[in-house]
Protein backbone atom coordinates (compact mmCIF):
# COMPACT_ATOMS: atom_id res chain seq x y z
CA UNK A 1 25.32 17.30 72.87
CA UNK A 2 25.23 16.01 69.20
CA UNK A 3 24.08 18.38 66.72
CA UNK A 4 21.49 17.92 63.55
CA UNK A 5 22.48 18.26 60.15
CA UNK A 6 20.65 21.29 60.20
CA UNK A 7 22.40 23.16 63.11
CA UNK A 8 25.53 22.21 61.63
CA UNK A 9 23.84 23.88 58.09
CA UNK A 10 22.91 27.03 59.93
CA UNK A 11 26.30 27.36 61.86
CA UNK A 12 28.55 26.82 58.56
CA UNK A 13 26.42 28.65 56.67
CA UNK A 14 27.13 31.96 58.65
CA UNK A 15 29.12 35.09 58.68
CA UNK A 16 29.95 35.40 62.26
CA UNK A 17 29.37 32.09 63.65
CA UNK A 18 29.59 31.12 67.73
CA UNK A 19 31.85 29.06 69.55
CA UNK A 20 30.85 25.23 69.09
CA UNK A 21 31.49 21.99 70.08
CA UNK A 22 31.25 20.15 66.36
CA UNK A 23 33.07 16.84 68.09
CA UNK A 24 29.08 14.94 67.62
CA UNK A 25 28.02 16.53 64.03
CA UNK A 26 27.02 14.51 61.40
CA UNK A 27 30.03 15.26 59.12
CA UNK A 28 29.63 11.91 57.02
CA UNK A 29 25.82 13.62 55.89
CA UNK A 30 27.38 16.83 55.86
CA UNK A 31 30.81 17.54 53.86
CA UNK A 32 30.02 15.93 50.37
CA UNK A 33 26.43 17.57 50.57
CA UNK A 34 27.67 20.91 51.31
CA UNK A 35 30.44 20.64 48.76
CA UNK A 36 28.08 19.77 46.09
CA UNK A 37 25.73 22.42 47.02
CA UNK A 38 28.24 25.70 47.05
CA UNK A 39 28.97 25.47 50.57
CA UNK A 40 32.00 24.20 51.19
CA UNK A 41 34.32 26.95 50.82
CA UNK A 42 32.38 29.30 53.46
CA UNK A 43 32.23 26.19 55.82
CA UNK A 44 36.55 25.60 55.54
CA UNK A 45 36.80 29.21 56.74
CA UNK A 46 34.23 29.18 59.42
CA UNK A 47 35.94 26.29 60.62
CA UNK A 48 39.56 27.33 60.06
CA UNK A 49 39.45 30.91 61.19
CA UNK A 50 36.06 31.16 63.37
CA UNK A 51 35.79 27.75 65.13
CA UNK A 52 39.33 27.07 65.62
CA UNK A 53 38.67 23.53 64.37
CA UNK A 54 35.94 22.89 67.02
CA UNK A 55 37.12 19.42 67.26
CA UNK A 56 35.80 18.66 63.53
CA UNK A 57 37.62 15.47 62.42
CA UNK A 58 40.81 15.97 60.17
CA UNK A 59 39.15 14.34 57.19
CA UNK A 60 36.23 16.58 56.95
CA UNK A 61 38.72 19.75 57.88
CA UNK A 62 41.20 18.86 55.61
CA UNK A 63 38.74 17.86 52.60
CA UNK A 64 36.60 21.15 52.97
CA UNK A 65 40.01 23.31 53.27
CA UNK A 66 41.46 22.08 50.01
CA UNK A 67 38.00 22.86 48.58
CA UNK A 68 38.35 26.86 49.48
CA UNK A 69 41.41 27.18 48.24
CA UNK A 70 40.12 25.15 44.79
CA UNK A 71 37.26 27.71 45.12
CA UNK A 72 39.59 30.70 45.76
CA UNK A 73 42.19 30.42 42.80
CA UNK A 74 39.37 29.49 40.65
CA UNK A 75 37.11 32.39 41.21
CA UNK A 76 40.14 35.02 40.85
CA UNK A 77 41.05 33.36 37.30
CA UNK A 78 37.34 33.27 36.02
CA UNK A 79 37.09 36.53 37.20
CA UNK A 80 40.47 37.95 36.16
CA UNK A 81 39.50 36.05 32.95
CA UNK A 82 36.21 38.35 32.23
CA UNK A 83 38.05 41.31 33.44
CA UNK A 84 40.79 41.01 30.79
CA UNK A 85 37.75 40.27 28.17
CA UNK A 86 36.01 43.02 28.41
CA UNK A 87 37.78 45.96 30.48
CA UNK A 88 38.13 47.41 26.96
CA UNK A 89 34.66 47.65 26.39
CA UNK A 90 33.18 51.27 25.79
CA UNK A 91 29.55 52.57 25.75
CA UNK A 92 27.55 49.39 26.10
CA UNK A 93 25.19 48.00 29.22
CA UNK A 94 26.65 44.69 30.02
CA UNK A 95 25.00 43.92 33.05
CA UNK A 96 26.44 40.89 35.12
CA UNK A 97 24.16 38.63 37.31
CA UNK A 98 23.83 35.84 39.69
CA UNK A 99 27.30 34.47 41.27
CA UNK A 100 29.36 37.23 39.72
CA UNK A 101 27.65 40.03 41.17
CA UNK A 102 27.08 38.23 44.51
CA UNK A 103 30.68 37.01 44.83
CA UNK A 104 31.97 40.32 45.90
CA UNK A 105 28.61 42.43 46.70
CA UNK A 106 27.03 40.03 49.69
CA UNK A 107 30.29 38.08 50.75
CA UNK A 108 33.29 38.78 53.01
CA UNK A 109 35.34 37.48 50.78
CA UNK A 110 35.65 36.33 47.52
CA UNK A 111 36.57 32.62 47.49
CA UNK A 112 33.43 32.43 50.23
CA UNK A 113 31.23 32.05 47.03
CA UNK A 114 31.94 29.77 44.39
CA UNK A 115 31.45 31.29 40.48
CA UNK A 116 30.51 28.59 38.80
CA UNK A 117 29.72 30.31 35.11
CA UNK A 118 29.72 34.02 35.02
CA UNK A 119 26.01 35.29 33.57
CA UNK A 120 25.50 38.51 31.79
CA UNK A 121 22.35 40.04 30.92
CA UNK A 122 22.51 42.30 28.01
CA UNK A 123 20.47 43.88 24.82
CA UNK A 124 18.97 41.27 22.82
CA UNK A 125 19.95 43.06 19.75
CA UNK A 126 23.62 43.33 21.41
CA UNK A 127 24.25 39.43 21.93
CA UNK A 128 25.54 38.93 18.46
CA UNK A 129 27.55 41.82 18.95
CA UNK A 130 29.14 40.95 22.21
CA UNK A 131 29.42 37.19 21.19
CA UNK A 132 31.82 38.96 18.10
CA UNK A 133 33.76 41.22 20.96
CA UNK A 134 34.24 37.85 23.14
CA UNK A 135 35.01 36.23 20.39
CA UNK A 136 38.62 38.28 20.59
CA UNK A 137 39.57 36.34 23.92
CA UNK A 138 39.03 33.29 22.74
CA UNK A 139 35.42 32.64 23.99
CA UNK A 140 33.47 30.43 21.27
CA UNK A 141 29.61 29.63 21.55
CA UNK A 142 29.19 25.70 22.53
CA UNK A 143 26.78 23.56 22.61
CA UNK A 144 23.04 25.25 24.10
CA UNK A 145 22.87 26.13 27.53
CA UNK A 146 20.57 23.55 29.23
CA UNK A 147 16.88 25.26 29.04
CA UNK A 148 16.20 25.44 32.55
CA UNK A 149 18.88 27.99 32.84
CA UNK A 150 17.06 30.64 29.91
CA UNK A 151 19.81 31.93 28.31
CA UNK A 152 20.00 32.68 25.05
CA UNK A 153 23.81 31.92 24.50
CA UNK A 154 26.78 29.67 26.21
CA UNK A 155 30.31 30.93 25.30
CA UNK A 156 33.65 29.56 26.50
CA UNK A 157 37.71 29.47 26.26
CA UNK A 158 38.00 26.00 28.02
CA UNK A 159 38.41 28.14 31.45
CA UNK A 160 35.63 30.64 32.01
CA UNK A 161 31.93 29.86 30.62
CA UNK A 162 29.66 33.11 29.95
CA UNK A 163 25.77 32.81 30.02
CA UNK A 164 24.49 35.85 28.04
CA UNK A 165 20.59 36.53 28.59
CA UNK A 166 18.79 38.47 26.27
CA UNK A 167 15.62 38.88 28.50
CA UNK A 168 15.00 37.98 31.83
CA UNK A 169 10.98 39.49 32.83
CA UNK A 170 9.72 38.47 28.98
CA UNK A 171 8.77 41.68 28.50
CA UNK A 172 10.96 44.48 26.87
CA UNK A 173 9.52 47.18 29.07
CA UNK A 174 10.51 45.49 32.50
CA UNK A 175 13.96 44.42 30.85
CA UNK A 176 14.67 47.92 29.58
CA UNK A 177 13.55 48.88 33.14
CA UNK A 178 16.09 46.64 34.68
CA UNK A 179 19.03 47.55 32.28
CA UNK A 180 18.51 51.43 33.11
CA UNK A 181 18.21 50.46 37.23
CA UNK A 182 20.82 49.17 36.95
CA UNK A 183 24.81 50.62 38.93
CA UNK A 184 27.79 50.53 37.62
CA UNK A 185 30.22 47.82 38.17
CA UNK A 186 33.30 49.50 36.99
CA UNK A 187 35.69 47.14 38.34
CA UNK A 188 35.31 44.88 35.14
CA UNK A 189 35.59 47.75 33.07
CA UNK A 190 33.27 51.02 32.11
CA UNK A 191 30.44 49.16 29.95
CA UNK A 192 29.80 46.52 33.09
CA UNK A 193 27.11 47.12 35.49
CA UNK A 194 25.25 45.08 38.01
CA UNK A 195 21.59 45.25 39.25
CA UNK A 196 20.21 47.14 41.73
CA UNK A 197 19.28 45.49 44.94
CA UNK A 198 15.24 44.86 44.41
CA UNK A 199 16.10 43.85 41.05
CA UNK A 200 19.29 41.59 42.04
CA UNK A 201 16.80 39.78 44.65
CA UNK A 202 14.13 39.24 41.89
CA UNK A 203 15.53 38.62 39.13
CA UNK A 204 17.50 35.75 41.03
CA UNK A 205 14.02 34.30 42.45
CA UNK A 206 12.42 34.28 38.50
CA UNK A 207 15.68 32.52 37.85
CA UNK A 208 14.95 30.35 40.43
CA UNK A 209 11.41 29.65 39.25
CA UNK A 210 12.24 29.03 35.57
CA UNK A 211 14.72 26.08 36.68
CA UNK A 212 12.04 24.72 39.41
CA UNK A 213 13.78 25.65 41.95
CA UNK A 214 16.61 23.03 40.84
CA UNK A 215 19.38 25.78 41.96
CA UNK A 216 22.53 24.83 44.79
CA UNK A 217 21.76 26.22 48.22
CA UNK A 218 24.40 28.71 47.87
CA UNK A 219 22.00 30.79 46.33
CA UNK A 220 19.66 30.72 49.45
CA UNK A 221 22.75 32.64 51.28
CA UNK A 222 22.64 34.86 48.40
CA UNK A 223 18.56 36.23 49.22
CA UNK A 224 19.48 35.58 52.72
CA UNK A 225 22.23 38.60 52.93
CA UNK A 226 19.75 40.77 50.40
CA UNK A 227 16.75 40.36 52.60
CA UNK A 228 19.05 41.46 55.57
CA UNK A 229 20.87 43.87 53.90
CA UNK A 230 24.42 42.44 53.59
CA UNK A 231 25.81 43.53 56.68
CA UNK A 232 29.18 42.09 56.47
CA UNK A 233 30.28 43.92 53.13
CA UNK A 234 29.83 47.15 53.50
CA UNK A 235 28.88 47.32 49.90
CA UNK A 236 26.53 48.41 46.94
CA UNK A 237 23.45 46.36 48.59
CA UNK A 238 24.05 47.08 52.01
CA UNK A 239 20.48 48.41 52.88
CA UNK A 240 17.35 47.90 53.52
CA UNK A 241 14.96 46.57 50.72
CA UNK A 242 12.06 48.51 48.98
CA UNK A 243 9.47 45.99 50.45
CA UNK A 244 6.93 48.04 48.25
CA UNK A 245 8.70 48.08 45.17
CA UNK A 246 9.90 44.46 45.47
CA UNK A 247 5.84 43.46 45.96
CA UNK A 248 5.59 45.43 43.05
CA UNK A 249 7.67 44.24 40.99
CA UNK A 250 6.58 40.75 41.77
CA UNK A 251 2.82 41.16 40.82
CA UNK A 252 3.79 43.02 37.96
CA UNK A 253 6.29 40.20 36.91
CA UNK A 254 3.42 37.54 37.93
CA UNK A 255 6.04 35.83 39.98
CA UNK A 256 4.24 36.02 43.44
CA UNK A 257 4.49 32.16 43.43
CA UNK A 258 7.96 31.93 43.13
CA UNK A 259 8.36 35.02 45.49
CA UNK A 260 6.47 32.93 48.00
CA UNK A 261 8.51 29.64 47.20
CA UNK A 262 11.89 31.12 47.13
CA UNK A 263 10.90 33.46 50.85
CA UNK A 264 9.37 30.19 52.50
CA UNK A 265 12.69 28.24 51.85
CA UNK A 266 14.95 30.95 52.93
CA UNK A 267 12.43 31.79 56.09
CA UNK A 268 13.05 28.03 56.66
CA UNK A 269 16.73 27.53 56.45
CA UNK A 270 17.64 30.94 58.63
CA UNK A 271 14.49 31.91 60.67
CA UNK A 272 16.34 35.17 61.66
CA UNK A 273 15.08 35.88 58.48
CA UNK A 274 11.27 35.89 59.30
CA UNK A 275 10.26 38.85 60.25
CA UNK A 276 11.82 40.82 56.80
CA UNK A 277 10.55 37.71 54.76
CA UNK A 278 6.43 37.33 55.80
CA UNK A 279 6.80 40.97 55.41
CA UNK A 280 7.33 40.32 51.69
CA UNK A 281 5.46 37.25 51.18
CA UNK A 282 2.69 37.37 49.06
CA UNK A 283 -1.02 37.01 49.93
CA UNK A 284 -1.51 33.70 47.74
CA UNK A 285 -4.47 31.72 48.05
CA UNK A 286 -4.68 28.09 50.32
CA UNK A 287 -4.67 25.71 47.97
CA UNK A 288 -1.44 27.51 46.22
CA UNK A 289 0.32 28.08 49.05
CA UNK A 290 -0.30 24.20 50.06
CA UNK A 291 1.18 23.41 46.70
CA UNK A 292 3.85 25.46 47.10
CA UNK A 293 4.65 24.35 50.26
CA UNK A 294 4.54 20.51 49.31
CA UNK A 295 6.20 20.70 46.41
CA UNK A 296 8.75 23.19 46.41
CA UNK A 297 9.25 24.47 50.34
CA UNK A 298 9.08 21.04 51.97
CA UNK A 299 11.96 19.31 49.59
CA UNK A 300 14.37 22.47 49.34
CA UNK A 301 14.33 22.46 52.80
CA UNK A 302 15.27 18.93 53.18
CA UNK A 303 19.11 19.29 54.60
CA UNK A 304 21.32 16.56 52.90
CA UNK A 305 18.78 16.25 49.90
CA UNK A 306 20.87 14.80 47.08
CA UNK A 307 17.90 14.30 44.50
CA UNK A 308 16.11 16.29 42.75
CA UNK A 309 12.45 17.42 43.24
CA UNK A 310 10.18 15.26 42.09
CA UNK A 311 8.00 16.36 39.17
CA UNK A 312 10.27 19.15 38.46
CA UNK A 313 8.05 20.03 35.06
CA UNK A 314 4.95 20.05 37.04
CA UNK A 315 6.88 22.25 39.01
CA UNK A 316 8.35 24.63 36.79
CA UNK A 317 4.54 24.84 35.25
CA UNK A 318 3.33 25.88 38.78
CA UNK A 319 5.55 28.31 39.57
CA UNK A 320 6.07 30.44 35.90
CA UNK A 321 2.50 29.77 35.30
């Protein structure tokens, strides 16, 4: 039986995938997408080590397997990279988000997560600062980072590019809140940290809602394994959420739109995911939630989508409000 683009999504796109037949998938629709959205590396290893090839054709093998080991050796440099930076670092909150943190907190394995830029959300009053530390290894501010992503800096040494973020609620309270949450990461060093769980999951959905929801769908596998409670690592977020503190949280932020957005798309791609995810939606009103859904839910969902959404400003207006 042939499969959709969107079983073959779902079956990639897993931690412990079953035995399949992939001779009748769509892999002309499917490898360049899924490289260009973050998923290639996790999809050479399903299909190397879990699938036993599965019959996919030696192109589409071959192509995704040279892009884990790409994604492998360049991950352990960036991050080998930052280590060396700032493992010297003493008595500062340095607190690293996104891919970084995700890389090695929600999957198996390393290379199974491509780390694209490392981001680091820190003191506003210690960017200068840290910029100055960085500045030691090389790492020199370039041009601004584009402003969908908010940060406040871009720094690089022609390998590894560092977002720093000054603030990432608006307000100082919720950010100071956030920097004292927040668990130590001390295999970077004793000044690096990493946010804790509710926080990880939120702070990556007002991330999501700042850039319209113009993010890779890698980072849907990132809320998928925090929603269910990362059971293949073992690790720091391996538990269940606070649904009551991420609801919260939320109103408090005034990011129940994007809450609802970013659960709807995730409930969407992996319905295992339902029952943990309508218990966190939001209780929006019709006419939002029809927006939401039409703008934002409907397109992300789209597997093999290679534009972007439409009216992305209208978008971005919507969802921060």
């Amino acid at each position: 039986m042939a499969r959709s683009l969107v079983d073959l999504f779902r079956l990639l796109s897993s931690f412990s995938p079953p035995r399949a037949d992939l001779h009748n998938a769509p892999w002309d629709e499917y490898v360049d997408w899924a490289i260009s959205q973050g998923l290639g590396p996790l999809a050479a290893y399903n299909i190397e080590y879990r699938l036993g090839s599965a019959g996919v054709p030696d192109w589409a093998h071959d192509r995704l397997l040279t892009v884990y080991q790409g994604a492998a050796n360049d991950n352990v440099m960036k991050l080998v990279n930052f280590k060396r930076a700032v493992s010297d670092l003493e008595g500062r909150h340095v607190v690293v988000i996104g891919a970084i943190s995700s890389a090695d907190s929600l999957y198996p394995h390393v290379a199974f997560r491509p780390v694209d830029e490392i981001r680091v959300f820190i003191d506003p009053r210690e960017i200068d600062p840290f910029a100055r530390f960085l500045a030691q290894s090389d790492f020199k501010q370039i041009d601004a980072a584009p402003e969908s992503s908010a940060a406040d800096r871009l720094l690089s040494d022609d390998r590894t590019t560092i977002l720093l973020y000054g603030q990432l609620i608006g307000d100082p309270a919720e950010d100071e809140g956030l920097r004292v949450r927040s668990l130590a990461h001390r295999a970077y060093g004793p000044s690096i940290r990493r946010l804790d769980l509710e926080d990880a999951f939120l702070t990556s959905v007002v991330l999501m809602g700042k850039s319209g929801f113009a993010v890779p769908m890698i980072e849907f596998v990132d809320l998928r394994e925090m929603l269910t409670g990362a059971e293949s690592t073992g690790g720091v977020y391996s538990r269940q959420m606070d649904r009551h503190q991420v609801a919260l949280r939320a109103r408090r932020w005034n990011i129940e739109r994007s809450l609802y957005a970013a659960g709807s798309i995730v409930e969407a791609l992996f319905p295992e995911t339902s029952e943990i995810v309508r218990a966190l939606k939001p209780d929006l009103t019709l006419p939002t939630r029809e927006l939401l859904e039409r703008l934002v839910v409907r397109p992300m969902t789209e597997i093999g989508r290679t534009r972007g959404l439409r009216g992305a400003e209208a978008v971005r207006a919507l969802l921060v409000g």
